[in-house]
N, C-alpha and C. Protein backbone atom coordinates (compact mmCIF):
# COMPACT_ATOMS: atom_id res chain seq x y z
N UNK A 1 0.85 -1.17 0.00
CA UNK A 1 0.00 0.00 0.00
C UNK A 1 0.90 1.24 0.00
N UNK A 2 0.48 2.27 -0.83
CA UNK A 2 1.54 3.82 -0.64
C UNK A 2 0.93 4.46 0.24
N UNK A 3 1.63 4.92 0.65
CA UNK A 3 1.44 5.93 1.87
C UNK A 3 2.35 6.98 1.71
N UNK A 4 1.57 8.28 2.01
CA UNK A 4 2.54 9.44 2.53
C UNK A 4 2.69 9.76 3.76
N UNK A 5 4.38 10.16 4.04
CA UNK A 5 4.50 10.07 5.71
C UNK A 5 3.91 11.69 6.21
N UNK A 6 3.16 11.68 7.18
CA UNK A 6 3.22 13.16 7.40
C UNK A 6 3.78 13.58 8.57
N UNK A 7 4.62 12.45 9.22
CA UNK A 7 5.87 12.66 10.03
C UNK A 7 7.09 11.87 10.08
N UNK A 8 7.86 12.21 10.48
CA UNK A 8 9.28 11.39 10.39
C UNK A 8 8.91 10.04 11.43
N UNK A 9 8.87 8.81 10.98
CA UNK A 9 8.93 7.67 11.36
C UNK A 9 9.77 6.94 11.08
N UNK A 10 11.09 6.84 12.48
CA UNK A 10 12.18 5.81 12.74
C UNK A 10 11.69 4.38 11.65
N UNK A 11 13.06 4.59 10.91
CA UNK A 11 13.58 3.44 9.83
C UNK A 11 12.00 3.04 8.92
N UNK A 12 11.46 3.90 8.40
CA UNK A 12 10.18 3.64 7.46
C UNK A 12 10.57 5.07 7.00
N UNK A 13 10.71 6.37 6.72
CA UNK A 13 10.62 6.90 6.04
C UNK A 13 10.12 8.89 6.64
N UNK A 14 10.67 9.72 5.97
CA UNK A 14 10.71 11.04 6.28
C UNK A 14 9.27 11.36 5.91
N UNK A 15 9.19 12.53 6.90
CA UNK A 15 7.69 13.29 6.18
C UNK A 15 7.69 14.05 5.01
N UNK A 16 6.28 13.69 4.25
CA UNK A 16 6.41 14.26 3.32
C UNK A 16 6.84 12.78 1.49
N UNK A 17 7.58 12.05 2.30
CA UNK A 17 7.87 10.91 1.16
C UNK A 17 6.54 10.16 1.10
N UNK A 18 6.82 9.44 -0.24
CA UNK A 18 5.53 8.42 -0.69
C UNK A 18 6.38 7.19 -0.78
N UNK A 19 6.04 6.14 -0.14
CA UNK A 19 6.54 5.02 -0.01
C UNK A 19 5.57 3.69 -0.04
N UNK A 20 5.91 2.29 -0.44
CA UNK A 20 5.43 1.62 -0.21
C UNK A 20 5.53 0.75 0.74
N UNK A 21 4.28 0.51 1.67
CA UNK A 21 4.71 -0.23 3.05
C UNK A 21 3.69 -1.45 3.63
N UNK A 22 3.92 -2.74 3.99
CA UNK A 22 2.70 -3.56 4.22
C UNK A 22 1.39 -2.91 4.66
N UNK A 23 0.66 -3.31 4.04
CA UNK A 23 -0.88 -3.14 4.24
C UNK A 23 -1.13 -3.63 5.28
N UNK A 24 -0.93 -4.33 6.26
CA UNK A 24 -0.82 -4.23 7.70
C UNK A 24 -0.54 -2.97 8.71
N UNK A 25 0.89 -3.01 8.41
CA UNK A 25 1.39 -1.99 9.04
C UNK A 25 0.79 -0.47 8.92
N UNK A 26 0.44 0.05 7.61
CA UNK A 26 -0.30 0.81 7.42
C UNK A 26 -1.38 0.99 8.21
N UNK A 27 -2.98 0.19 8.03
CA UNK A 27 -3.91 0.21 8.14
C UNK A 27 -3.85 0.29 9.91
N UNK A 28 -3.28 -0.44 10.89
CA UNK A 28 -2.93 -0.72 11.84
C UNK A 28 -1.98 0.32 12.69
N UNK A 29 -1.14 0.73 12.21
CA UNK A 29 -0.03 1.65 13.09
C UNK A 29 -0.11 2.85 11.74
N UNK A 30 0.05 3.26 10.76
CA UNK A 30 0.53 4.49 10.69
C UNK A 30 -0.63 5.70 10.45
N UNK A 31 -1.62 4.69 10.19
CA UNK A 31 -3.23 5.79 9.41
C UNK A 31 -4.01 6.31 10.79
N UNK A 32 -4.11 4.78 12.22
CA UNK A 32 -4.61 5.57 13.13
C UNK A 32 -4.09 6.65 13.96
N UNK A 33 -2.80 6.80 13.92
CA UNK A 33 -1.67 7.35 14.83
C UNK A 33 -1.69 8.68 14.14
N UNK A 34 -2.05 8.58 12.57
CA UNK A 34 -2.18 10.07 11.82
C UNK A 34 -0.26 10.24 11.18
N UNK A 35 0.30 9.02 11.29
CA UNK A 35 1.73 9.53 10.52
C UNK A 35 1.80 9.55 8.93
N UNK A 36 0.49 8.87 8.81
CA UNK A 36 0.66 9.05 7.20
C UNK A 36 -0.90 8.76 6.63
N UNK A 37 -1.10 8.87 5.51
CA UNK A 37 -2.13 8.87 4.92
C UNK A 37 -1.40 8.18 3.59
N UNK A 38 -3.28 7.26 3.05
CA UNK A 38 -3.16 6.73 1.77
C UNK A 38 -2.67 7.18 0.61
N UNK A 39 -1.55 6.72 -0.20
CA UNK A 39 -1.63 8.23 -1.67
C UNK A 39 -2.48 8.07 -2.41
N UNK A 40 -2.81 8.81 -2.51
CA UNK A 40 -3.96 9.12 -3.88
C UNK A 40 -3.05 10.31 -4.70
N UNK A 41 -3.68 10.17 -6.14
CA UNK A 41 -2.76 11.47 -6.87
C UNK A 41 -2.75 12.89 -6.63
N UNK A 42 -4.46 13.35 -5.87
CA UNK A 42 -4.64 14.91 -5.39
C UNK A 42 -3.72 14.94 -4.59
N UNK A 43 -3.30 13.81 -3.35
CA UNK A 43 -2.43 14.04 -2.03
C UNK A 43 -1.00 14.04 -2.18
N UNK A 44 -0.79 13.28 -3.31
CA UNK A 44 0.72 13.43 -3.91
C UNK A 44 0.97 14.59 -4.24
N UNK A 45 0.38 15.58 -4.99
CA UNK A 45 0.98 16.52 -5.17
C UNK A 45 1.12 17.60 -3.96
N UNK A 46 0.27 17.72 -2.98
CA UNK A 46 0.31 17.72 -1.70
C UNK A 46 1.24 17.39 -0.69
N UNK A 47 1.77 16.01 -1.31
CA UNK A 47 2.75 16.01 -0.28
C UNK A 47 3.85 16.57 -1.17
N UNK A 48 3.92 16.63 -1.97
CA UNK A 48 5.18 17.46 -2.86
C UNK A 48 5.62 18.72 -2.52
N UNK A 49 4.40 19.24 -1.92
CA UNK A 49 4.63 20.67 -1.63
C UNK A 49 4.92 20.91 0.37
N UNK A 50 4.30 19.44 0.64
CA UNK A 50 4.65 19.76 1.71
C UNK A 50 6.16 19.45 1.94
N UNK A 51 6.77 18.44 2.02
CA UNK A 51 8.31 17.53 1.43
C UNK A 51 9.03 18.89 1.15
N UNK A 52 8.85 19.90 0.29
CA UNK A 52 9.36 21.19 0.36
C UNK A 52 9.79 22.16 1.37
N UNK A 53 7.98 22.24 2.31
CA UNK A 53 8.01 22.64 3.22
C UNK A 53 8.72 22.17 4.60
N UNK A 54 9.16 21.04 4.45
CA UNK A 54 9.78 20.24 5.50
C UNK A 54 11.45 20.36 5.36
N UNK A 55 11.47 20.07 4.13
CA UNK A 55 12.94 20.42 3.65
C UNK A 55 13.51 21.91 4.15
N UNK A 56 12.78 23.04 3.90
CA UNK A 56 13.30 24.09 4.42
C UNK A 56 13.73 24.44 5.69
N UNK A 57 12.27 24.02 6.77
CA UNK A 57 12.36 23.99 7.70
C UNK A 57 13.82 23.03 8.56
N UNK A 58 14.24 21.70 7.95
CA UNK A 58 14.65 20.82 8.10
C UNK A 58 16.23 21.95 8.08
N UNK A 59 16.48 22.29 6.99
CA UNK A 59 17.48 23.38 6.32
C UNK A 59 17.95 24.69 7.32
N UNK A 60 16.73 24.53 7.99
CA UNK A 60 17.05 26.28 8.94
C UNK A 60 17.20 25.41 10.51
N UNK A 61 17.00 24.33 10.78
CA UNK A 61 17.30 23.49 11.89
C UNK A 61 18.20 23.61 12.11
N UNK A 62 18.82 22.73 10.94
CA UNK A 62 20.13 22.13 10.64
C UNK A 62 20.94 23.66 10.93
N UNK A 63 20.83 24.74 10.21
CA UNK A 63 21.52 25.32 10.21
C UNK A 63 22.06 26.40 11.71
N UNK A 64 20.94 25.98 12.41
CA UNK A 64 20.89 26.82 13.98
C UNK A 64 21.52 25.63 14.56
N UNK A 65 21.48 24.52 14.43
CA UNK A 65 22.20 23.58 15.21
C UNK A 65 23.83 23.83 14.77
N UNK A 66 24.43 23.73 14.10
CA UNK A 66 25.41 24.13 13.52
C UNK A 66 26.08 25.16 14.27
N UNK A 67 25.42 26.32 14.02
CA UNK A 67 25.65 27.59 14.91
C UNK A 67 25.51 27.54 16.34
N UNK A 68 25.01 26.54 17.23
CA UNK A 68 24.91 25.99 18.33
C UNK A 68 25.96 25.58 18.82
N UNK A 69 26.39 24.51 17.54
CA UNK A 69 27.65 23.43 17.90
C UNK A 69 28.85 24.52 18.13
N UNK A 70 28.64 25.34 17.46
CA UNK A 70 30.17 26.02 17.02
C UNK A 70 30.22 26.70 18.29
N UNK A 71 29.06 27.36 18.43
CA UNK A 71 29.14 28.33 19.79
C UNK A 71 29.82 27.24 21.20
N UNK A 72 29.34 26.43 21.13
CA UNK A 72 29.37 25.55 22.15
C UNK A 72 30.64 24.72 22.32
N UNK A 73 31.22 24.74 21.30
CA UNK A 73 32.81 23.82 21.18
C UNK A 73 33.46 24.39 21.88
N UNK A 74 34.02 23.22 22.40
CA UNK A 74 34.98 23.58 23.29
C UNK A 74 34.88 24.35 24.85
N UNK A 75 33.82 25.13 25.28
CA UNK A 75 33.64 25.53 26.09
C UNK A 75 33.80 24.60 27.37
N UNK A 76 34.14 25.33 28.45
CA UNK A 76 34.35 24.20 29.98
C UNK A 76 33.05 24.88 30.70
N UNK A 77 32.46 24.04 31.24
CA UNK A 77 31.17 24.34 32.58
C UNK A 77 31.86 23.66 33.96
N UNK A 78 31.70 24.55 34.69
CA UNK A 78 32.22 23.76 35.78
C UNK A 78 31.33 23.72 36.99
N UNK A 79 31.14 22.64 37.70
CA UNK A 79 30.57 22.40 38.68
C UNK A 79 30.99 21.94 40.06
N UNK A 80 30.28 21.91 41.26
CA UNK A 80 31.16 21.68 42.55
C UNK A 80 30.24 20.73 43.54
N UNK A 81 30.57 19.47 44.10
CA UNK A 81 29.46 18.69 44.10
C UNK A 81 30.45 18.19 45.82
N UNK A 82 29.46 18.00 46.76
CA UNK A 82 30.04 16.97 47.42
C UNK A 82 30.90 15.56 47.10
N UNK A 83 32.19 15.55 47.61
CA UNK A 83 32.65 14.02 47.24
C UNK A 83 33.60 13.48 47.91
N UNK A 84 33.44 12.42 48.20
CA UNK A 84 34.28 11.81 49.32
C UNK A 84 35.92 11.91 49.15
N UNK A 85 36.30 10.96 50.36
CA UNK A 85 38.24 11.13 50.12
C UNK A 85 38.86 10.22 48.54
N UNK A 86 37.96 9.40 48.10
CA UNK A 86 38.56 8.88 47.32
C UNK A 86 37.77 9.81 45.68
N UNK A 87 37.41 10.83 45.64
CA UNK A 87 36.75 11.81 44.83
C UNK A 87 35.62 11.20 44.10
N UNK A 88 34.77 10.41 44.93
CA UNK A 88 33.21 9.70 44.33
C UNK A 88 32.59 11.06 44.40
N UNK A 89 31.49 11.08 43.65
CA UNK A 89 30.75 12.16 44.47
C UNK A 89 29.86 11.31 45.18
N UNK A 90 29.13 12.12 46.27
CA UNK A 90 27.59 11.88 47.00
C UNK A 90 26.18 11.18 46.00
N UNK A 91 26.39 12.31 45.30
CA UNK A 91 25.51 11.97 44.40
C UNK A 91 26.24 12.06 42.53
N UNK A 92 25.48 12.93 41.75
CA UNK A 92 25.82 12.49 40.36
C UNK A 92 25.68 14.30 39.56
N UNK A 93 26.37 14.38 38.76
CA UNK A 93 25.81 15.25 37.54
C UNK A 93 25.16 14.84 36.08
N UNK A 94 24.09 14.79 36.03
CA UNK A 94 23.36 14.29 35.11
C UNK A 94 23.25 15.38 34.09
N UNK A 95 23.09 14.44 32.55
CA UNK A 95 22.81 15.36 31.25
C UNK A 95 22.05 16.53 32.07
N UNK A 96 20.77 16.70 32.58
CA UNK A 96 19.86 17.44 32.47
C UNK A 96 20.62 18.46 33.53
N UNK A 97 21.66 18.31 34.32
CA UNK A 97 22.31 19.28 35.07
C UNK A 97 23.20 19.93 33.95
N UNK A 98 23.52 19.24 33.01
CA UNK A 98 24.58 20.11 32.34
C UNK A 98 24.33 20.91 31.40
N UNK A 99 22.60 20.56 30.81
CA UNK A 99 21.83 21.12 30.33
C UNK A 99 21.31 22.52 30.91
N UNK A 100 20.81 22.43 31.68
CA UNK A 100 20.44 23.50 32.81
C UNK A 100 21.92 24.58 32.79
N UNK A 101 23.16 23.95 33.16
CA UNK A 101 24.39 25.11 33.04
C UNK A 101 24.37 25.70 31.70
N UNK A 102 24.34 24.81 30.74
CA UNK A 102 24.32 25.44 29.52
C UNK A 102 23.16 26.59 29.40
N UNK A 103 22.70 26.39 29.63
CA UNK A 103 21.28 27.08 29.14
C UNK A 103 21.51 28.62 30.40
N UNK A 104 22.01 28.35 31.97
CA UNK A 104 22.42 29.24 32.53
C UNK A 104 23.72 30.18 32.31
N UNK A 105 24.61 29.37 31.51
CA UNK A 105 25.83 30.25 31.28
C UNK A 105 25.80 30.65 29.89
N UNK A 106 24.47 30.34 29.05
CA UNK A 106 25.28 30.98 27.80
C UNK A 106 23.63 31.29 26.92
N UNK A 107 22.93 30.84 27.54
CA UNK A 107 21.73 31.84 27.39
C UNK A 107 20.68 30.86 26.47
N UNK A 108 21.41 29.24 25.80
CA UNK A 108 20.81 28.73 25.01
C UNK A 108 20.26 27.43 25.63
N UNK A 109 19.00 27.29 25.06
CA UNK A 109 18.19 26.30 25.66
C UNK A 109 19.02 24.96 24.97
N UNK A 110 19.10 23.71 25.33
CA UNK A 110 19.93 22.48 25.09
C UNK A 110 18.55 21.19 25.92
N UNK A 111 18.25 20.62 24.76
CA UNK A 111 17.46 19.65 25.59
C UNK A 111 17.69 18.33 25.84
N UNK A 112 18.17 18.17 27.14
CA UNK A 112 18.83 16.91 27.98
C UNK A 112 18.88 15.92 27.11
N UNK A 113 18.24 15.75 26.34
CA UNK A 113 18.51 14.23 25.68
C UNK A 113 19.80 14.38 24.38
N UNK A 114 19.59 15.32 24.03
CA UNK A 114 20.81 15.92 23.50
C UNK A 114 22.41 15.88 24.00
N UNK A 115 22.45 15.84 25.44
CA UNK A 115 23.52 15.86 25.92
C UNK A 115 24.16 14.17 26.04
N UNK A 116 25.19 13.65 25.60
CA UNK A 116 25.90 12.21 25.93
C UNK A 116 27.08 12.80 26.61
N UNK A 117 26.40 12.18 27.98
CA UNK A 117 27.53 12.12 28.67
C UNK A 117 28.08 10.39 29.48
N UNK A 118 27.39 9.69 28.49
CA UNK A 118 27.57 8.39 29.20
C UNK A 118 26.57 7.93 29.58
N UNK A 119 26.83 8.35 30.73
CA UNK A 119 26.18 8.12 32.32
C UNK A 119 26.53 9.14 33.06
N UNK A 120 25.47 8.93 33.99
CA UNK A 120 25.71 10.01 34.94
C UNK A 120 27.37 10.44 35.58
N UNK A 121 27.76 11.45 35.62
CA UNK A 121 29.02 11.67 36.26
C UNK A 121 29.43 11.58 37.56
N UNK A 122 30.01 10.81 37.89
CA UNK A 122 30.11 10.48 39.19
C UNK A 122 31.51 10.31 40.31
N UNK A 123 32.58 11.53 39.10
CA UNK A 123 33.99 11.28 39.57
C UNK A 123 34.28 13.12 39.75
N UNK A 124 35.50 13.02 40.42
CA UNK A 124 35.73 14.39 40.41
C UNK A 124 36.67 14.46 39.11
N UNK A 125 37.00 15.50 38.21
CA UNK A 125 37.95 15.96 37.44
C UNK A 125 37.35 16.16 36.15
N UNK A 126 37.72 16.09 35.13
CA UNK A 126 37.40 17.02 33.81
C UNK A 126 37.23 15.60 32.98
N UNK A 127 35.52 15.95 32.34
CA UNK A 127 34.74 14.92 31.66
C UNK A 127 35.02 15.39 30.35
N UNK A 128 35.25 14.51 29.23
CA UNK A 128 34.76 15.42 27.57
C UNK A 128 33.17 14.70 27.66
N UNK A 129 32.16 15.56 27.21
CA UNK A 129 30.91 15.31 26.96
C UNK A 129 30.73 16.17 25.49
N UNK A 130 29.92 14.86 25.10
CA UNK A 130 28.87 15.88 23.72
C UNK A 130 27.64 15.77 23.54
N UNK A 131 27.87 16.93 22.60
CA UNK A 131 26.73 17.36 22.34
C UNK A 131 25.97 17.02 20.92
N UNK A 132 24.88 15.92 20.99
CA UNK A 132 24.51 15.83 19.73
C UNK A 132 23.54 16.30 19.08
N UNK A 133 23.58 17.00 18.50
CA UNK A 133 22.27 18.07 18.44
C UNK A 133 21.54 17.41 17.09
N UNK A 134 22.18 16.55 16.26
CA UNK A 134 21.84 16.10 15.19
C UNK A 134 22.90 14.75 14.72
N UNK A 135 22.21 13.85 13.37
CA UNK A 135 22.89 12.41 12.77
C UNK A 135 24.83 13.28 12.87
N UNK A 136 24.63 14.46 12.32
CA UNK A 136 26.19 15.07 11.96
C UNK A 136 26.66 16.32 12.44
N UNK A 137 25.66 16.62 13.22
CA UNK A 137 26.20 17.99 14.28
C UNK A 137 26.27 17.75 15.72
N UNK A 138 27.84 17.87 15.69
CA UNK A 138 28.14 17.16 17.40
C UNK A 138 28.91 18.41 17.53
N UNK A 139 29.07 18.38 19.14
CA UNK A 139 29.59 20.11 19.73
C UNK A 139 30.57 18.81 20.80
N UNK A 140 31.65 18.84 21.27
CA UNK A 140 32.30 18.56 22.61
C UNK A 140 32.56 19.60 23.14
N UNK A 141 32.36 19.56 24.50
CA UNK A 141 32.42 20.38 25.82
C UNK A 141 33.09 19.66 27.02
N UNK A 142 33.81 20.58 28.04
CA UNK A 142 34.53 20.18 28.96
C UNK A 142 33.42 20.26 29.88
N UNK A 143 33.37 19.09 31.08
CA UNK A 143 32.93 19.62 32.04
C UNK A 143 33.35 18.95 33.20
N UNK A 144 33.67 20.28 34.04
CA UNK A 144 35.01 20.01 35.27
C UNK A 144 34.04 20.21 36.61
N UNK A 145 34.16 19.00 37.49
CA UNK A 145 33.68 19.08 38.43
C UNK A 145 35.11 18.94 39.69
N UNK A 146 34.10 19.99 40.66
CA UNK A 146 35.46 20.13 42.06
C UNK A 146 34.75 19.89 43.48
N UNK A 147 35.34 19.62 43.86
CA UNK A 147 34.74 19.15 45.66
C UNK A 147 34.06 20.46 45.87
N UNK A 148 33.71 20.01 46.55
CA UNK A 148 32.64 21.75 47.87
C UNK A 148 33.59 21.99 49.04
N UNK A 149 33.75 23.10 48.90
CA UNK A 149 34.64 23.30 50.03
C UNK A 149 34.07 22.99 51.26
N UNK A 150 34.39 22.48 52.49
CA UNK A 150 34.03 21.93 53.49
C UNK A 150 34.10 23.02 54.42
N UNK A 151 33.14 23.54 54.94
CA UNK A 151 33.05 24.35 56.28
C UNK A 151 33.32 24.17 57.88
N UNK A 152 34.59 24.43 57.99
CA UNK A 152 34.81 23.86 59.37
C UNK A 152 33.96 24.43 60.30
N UNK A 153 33.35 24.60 61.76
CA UNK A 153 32.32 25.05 62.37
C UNK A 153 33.37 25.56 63.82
């Protein structure tokens, strides 16, 4: 059965394409969910124009991510966390903490899932983490974590 996608659906196909895909799968997962519709020839040309419209948009993404990455290379964030004598921390710095610095030190929103940092950070000293903002736009960033200074009383 053809179908046009009218959203990007992991390993089946971009929005906006006309593809052919089991008549199962179709009728079942992509028509009720609303990711695609039957082609017919009025909707083909329809999606032609939309496939355009996606492309551009897709084009000015791409291109702010880019300008993201660049801004973002290389930069160090540093953080200060409780951590024991052997430099564990207490607890962890997670993507969504480093997200949050980013977004506090440099004014740009970064959304946590974006950030690979592994796993959670859980050592003292200087991490490389990236940033994948896209399949081919990656940013690396330093991020240096230091004990809390301890308050004698």
């Amino acid at each position: 059965m053809k179908v046009i996608f009218v959203t990007d659906v992991a390993n089946q196909g971009k929005a906006g394409e006309i593809k052919e895909v089991a008549e199962g799968f179709a009728r079942n997962y992509l028509l009720p969910k609303g990711l695609a519709v039957i082609a017919t020839p009025g909707k083909a040309k329809e999606a032609e124009l939309y496939a355009k419209q996606v492309a551009a948009r897709r084009a000015r993404t791409e291109s702010e991510f880019a300008r993201l990455a660049a801004e973002l290379e290389g930069r160090e964030f540093k953080f200060t966390a409780k951590a024991g004598k052997s430099g564990r921390l207490y607890g962890a710095i997670t993507n969504a903490d480093i997200a949050q610095a980013i977004k506090k030190l440099t004014n740009v929103e970064v959304d946590k899932r974006k950030v690979d940092a592994g796993e959670a950070l859980r050592q003292l000293g200087v991490h490389e983490v990236t940033l994948k903002f896209s399949k081919d736009i990656q940013a690396r960033i330093k991020v240096i974590i230091e004990a809390e200074k301890e308050e004698k009383a």
